[in-house]
PDB file of N, CA and C in Angstrom:
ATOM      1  N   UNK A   1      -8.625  -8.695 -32.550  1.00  0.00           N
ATOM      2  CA  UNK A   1      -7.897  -7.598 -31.982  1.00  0.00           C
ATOM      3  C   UNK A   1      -7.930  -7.696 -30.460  1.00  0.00           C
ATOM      4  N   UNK A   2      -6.638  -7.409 -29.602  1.00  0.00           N
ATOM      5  CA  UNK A   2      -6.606  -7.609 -27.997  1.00  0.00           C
ATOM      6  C   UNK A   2      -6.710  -6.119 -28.007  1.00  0.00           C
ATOM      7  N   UNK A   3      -8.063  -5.811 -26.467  1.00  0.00           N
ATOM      8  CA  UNK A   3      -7.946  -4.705 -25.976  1.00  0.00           C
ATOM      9  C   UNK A   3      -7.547  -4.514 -24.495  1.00  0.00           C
ATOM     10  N   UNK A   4      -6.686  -3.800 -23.814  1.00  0.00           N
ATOM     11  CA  UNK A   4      -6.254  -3.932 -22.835  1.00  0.00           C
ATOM     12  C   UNK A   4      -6.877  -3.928 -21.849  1.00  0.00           C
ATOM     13  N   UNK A   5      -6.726  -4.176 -20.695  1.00  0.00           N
ATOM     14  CA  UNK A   5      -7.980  -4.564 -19.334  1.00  0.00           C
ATOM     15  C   UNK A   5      -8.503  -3.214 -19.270  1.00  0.00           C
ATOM     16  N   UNK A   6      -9.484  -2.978 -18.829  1.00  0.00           N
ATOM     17  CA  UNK A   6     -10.472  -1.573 -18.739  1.00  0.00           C
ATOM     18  C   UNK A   6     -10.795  -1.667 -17.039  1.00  0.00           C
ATOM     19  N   UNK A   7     -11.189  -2.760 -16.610  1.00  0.00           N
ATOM     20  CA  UNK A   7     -11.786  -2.521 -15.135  1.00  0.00           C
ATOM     21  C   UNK A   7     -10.488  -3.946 -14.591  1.00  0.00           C
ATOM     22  N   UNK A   8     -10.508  -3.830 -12.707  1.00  0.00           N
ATOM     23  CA  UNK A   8      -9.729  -4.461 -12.145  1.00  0.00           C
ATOM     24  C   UNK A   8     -10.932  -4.412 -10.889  1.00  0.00           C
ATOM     25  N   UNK A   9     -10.999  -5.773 -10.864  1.00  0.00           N
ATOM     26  CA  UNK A   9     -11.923  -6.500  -9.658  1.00  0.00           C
ATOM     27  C   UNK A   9     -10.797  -6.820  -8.453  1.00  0.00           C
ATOM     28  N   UNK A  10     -11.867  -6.594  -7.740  1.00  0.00           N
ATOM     29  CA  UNK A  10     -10.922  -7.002  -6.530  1.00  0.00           C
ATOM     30  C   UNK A  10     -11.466  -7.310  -5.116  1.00  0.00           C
ATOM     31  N   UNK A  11     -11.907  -8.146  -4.568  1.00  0.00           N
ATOM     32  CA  UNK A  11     -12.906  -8.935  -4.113  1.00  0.00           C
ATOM     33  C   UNK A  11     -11.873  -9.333  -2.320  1.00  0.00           C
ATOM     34  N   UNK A  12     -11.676  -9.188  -1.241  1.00  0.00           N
ATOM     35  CA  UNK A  12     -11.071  -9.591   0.140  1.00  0.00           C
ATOM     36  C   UNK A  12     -11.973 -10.198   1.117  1.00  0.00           C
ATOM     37  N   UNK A  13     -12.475 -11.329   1.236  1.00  0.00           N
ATOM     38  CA  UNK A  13     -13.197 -12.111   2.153  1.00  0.00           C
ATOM     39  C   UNK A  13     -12.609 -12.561   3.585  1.00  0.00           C
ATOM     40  N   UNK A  14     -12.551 -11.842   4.845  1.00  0.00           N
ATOM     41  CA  UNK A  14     -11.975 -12.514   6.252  1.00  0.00           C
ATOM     42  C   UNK A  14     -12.933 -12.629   6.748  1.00  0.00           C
ATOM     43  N   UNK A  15     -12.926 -13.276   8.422  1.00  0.00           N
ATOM     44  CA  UNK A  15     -14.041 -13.054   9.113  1.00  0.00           C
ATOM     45  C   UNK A  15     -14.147 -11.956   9.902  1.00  0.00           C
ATOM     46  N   UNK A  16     -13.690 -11.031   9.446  1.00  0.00           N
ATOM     47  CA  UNK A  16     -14.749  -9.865   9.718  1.00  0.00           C
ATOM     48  C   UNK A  16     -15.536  -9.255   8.918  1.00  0.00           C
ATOM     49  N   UNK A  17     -14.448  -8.741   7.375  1.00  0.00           N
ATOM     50  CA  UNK A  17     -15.080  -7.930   6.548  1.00  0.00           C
ATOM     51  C   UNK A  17     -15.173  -8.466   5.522  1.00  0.00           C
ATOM     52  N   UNK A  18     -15.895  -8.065   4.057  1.00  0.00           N
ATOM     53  CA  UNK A  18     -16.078  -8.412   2.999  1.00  0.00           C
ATOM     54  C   UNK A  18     -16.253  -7.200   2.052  1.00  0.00           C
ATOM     55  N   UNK A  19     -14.918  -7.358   1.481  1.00  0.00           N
ATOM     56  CA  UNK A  19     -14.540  -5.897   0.619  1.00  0.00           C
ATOM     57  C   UNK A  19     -14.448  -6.358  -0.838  1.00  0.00           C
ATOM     58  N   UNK A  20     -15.555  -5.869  -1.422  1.00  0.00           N
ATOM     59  CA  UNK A  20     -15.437  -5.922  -3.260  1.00  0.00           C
ATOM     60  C   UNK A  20     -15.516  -4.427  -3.943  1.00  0.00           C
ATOM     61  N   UNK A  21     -14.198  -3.963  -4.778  1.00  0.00           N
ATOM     62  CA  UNK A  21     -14.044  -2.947  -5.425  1.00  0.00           C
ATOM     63  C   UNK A  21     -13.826  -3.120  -6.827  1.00  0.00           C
ATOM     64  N   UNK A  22     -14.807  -2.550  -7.547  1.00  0.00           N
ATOM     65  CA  UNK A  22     -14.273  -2.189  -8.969  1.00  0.00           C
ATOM     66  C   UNK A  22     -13.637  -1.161  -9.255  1.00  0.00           C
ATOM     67  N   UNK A  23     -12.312  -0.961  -9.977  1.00  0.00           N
ATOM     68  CA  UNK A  23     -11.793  -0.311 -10.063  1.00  0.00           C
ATOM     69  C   UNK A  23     -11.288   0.330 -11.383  1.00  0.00           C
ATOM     70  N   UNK A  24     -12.033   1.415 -12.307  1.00  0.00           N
ATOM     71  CA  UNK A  24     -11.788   1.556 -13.725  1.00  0.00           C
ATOM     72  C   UNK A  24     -10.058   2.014 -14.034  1.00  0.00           C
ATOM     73  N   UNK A  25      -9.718   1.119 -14.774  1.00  0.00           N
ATOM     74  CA  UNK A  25      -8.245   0.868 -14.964  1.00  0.00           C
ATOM     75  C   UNK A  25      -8.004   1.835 -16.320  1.00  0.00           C
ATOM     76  N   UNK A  26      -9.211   2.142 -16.894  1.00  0.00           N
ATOM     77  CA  UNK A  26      -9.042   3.033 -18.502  1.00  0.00           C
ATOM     78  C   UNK A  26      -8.650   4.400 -18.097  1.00  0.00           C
ATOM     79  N   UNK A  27      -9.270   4.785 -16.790  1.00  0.00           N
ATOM     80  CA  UNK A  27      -9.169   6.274 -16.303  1.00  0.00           C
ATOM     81  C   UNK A  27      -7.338   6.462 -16.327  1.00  0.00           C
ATOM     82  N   UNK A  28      -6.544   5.581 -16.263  1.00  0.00           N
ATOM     83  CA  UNK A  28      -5.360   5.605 -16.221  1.00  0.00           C
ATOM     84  C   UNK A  28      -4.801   5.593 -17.238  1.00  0.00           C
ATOM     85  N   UNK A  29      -4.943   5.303 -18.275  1.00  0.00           N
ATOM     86  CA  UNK A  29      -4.615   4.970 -19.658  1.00  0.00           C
ATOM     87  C   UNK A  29      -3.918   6.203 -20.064  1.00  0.00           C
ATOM     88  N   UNK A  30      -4.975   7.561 -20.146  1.00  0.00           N
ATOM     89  CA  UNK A  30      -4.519   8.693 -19.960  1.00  0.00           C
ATOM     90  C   UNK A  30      -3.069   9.250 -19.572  1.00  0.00           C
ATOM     91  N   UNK A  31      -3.031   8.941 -17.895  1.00  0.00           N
ATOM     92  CA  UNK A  31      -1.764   9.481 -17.397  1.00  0.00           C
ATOM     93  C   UNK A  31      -0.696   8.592 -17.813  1.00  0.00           C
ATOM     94  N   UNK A  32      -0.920   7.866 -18.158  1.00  0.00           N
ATOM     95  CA  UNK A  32       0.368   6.896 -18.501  1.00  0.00           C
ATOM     96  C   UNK A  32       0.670   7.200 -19.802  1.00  0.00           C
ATOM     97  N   UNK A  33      -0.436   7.588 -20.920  1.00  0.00           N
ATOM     98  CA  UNK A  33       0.457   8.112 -21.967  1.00  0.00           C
ATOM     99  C   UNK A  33       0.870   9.183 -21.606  1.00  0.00           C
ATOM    100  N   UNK A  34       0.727  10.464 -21.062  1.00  0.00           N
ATOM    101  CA  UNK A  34       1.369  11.839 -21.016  1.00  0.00           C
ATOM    102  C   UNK A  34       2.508  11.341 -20.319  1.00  0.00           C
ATOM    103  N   UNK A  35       2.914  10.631 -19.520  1.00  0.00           N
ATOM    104  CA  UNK A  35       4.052  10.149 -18.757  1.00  0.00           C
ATOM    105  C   UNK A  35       4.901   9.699 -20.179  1.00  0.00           C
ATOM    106  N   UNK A  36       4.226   8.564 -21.094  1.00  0.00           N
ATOM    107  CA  UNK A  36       4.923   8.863 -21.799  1.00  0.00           C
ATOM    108  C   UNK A  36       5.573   9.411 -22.990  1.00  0.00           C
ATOM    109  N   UNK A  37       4.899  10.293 -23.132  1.00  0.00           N
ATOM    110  CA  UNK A  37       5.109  11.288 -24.051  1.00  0.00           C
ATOM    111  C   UNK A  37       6.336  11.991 -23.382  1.00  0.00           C
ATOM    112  N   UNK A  38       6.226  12.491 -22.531  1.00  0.00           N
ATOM    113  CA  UNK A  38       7.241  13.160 -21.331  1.00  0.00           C
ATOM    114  C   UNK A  38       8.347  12.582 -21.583  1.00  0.00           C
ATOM    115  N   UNK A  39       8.570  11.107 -21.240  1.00  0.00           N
ATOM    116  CA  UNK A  39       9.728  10.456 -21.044  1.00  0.00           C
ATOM    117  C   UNK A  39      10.371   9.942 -22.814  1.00  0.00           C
ATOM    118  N   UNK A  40       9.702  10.193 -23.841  1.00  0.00           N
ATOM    119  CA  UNK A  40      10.275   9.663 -24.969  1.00  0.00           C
ATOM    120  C   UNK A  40      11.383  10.464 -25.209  1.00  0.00           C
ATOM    121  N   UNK A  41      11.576  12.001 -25.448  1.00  0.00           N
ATOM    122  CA  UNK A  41      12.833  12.489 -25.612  1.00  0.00           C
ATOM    123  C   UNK A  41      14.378  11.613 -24.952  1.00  0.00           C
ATOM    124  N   UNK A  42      13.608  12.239 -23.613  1.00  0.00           N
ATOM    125  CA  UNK A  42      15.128  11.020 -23.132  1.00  0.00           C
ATOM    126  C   UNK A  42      14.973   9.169 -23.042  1.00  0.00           C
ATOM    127  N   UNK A  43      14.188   8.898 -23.520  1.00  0.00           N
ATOM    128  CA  UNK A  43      14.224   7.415 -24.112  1.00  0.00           C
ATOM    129  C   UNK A  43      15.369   7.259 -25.346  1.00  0.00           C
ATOM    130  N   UNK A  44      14.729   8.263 -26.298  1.00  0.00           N
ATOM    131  CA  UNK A  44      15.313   8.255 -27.549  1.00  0.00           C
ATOM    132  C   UNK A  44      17.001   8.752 -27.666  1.00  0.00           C
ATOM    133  N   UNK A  45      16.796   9.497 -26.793  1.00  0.00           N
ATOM    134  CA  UNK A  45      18.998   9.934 -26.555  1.00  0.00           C
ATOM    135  C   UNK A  45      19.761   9.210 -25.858  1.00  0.00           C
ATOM    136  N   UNK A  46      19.037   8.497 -24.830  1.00  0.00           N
ATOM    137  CA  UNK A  46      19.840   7.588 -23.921  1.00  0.00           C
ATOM    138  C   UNK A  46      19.759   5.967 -24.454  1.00  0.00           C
ATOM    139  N   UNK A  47      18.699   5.664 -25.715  1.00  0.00           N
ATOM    140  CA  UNK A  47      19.134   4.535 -26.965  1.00  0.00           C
ATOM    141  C   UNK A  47      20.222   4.736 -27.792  1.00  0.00           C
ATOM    142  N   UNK A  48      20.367   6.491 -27.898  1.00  0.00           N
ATOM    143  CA  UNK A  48      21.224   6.674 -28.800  1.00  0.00           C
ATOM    144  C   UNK A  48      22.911   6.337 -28.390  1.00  0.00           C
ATOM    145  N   UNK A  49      22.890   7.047 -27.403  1.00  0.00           N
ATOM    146  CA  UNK A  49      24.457   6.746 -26.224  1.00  0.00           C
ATOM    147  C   UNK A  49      23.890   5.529 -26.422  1.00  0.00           C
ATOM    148  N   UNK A  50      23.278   4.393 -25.855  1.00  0.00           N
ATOM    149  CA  UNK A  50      23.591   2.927 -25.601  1.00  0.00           C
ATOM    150  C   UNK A  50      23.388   2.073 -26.287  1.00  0.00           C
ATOM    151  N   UNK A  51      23.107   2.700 -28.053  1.00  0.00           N
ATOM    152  CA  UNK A  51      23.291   1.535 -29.158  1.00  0.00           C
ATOM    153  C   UNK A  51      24.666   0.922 -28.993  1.00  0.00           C
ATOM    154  N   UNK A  52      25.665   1.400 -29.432  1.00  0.00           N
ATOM    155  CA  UNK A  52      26.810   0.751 -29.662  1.00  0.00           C
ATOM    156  C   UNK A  52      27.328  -0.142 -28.249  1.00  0.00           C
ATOM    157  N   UNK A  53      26.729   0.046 -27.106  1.00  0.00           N
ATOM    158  CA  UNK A  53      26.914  -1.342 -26.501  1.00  0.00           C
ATOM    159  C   UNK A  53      26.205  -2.667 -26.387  1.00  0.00           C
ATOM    160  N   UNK A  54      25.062  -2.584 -27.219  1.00  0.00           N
ATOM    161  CA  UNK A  54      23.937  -3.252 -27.366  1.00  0.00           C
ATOM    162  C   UNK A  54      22.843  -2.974 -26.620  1.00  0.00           C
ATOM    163  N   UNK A  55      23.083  -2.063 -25.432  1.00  0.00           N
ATOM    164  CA  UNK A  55      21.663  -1.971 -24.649  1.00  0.00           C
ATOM    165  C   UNK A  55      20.486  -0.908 -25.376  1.00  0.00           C
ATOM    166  N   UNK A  56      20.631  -0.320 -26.783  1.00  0.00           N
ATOM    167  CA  UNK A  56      20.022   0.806 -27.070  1.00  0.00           C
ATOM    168  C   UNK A  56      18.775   0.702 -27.587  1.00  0.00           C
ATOM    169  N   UNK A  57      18.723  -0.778 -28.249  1.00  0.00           N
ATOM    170  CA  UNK A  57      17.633  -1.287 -29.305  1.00  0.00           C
ATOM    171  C   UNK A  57      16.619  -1.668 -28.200  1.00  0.00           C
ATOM    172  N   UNK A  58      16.726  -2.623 -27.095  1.00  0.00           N
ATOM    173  CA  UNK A  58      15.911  -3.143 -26.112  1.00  0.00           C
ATOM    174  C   UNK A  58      15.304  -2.120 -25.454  1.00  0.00           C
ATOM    175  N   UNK A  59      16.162  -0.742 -24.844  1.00  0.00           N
ATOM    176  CA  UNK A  59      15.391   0.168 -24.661  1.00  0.00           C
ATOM    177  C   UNK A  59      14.690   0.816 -25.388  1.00  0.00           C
ATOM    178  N   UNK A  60      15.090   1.310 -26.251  1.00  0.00           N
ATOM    179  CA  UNK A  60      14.218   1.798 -27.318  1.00  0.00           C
ATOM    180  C   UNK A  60      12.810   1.417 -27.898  1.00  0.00           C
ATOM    181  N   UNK A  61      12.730  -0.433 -27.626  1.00  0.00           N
ATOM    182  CA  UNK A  61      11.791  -1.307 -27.964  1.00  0.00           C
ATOM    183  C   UNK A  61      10.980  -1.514 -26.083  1.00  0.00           C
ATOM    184  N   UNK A  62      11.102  -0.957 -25.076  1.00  0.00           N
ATOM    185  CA  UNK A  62      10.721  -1.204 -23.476  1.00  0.00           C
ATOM    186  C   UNK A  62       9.353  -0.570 -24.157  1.00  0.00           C
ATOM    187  N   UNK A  63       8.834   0.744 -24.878  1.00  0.00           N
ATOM    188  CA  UNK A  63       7.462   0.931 -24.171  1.00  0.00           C
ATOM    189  C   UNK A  63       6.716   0.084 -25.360  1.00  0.00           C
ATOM    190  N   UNK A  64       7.031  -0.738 -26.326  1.00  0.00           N
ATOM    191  CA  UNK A  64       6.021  -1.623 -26.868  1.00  0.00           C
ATOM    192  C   UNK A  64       5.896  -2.561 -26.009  1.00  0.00           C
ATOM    193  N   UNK A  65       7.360  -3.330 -25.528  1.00  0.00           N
ATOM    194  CA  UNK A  65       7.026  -4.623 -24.573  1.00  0.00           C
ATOM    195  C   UNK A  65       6.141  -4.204 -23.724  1.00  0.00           C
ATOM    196  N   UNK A  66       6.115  -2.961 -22.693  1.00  0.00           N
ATOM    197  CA  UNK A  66       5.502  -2.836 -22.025  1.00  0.00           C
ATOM    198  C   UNK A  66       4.069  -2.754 -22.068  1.00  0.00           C
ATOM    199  N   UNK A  67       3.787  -2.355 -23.526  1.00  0.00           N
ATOM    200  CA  UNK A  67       2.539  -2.389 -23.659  1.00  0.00           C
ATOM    201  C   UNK A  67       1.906  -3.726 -24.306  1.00  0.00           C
ATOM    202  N   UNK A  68       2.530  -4.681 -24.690  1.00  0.00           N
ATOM    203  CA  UNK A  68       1.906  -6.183 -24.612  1.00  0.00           C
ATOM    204  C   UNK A  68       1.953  -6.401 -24.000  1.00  0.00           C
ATOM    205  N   UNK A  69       2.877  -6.517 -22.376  1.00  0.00           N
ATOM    206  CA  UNK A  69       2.717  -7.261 -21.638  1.00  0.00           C
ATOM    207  C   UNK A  69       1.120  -6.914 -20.609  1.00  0.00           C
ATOM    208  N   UNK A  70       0.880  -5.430 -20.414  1.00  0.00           N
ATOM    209  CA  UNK A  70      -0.278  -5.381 -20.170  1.00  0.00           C
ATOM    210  C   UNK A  70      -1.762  -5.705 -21.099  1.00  0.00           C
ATOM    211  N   UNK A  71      -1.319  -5.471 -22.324  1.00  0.00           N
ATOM    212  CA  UNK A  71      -2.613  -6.456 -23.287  1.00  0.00           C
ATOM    213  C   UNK A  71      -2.383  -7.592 -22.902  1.00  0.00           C
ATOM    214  N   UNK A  72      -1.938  -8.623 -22.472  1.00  0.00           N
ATOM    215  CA  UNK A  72      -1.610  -9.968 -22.565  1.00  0.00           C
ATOM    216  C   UNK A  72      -2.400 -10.099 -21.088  1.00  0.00           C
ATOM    217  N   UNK A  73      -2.524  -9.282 -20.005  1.00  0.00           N
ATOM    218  CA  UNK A  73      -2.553  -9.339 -18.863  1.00  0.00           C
ATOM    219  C   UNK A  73      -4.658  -9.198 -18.443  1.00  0.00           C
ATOM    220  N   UNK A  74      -5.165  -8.924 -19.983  1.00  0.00           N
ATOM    221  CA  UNK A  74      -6.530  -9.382 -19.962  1.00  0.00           C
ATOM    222  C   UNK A  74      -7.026 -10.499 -19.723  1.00  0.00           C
ATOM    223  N   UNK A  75      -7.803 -10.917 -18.993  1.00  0.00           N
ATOM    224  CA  UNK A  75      -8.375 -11.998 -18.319  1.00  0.00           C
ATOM    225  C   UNK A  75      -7.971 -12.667 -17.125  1.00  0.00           C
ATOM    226  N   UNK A  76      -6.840 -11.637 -16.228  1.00  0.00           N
ATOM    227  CA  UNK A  76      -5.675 -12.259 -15.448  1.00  0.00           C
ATOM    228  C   UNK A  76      -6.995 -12.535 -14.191  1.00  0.00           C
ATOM    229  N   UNK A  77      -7.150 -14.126 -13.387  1.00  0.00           N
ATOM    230  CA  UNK A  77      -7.529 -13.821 -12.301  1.00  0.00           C
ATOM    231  C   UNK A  77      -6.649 -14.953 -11.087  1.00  0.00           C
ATOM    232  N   UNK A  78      -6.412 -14.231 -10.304  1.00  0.00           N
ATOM    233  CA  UNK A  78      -5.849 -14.750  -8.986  1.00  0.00           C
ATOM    234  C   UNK A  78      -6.900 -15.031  -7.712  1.00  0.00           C
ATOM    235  N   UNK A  79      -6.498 -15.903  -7.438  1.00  0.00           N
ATOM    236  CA  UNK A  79      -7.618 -16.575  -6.420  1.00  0.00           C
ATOM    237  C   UNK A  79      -6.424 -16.841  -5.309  1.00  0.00           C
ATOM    238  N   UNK A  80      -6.622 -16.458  -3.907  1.00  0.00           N
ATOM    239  CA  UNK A  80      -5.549 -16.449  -2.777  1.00  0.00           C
ATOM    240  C   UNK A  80      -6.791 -16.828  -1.590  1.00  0.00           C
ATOM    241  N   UNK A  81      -6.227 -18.731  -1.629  1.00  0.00           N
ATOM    242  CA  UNK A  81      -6.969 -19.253  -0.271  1.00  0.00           C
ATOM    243  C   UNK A  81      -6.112 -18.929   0.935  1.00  0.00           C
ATOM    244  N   UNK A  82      -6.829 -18.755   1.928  1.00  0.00           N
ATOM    245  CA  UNK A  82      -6.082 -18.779   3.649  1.00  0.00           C
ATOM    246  C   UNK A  82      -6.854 -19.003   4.726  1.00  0.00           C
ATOM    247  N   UNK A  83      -6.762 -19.517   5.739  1.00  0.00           N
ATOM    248  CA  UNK A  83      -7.195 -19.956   6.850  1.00  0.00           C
ATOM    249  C   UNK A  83      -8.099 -18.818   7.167  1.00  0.00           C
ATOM    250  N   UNK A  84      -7.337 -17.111   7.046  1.00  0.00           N
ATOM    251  CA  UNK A  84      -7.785 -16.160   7.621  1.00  0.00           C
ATOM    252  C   UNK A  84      -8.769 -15.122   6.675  1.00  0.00           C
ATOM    253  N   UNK A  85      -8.708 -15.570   5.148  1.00  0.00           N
ATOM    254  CA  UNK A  85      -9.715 -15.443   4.073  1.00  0.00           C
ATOM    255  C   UNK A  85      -9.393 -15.406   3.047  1.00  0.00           C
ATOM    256  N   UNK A  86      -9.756 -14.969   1.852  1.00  0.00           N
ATOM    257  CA  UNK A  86      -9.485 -15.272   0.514  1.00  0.00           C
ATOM    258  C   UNK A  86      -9.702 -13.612   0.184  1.00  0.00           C
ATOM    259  N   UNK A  87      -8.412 -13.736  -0.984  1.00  0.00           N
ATOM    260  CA  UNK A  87      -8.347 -12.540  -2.049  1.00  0.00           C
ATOM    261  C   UNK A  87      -8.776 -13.104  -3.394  1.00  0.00           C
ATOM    262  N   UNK A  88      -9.338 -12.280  -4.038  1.00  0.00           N
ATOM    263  CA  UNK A  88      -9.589 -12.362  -5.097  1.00  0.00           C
ATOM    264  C   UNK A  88      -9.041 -11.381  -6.267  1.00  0.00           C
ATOM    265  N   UNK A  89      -8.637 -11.745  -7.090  1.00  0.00           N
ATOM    266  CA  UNK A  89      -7.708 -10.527  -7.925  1.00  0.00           C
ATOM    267  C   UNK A  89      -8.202 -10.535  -9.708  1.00  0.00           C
ATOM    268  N   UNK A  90      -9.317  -9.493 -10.151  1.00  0.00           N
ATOM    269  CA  UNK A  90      -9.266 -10.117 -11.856  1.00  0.00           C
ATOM    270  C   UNK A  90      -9.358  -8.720 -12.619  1.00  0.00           C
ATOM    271  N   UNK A  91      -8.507  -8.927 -13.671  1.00  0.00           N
ATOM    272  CA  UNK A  91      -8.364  -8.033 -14.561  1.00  0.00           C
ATOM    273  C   UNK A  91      -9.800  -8.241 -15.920  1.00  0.00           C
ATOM    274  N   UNK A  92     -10.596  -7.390 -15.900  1.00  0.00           N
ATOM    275  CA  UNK A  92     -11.757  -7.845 -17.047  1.00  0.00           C
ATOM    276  C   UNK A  92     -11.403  -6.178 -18.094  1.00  0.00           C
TER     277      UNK A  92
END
């Protein structure tokens, strides 16, 4: 079973400062469902107007994609070298 990222690291090395933040990403989980709870009514009427041109099914199907594409987005880490310092970017 995939569970979606919970914390977001985030690590900025220059020569001056050295900034590492954890950042709990679950605390959000929350507002993003009431957002969409909110927004399904008019999800579901504005699929309905835009079945018959084909755009109705894809919308209708946006908040599953949307929600694999952030399960999929577990284990993401970005590493950003530069002369002037390094970012660090990881989804755990």
């Amino acid at each position: 079973m995939s569970l979606p990222p919970t914390i977001m690291r985030l690590r900025i090395k220059n020569k001056k400062n050295n900034v590492s933040l954890w950042l709990p990403i679950f605390l959000a989980y929350p507002l993003v469902l009431a957002i969409g709870l909110v927004l399904l009514p008019l999800v579901l009427l504005v699929s309905l107007v835009a079945w018959p041109s084909g755009y109705g099914r894809p919308l209708l199907l946006s908040g599953f994609y949307f929600a694999r594409i952030v399960w999929a987005m577990r284990g993401l880490e970005v590493d950003i070298h530069d002369e002037s310092g390094d970012f660090t970017f990881y989804l755990k």
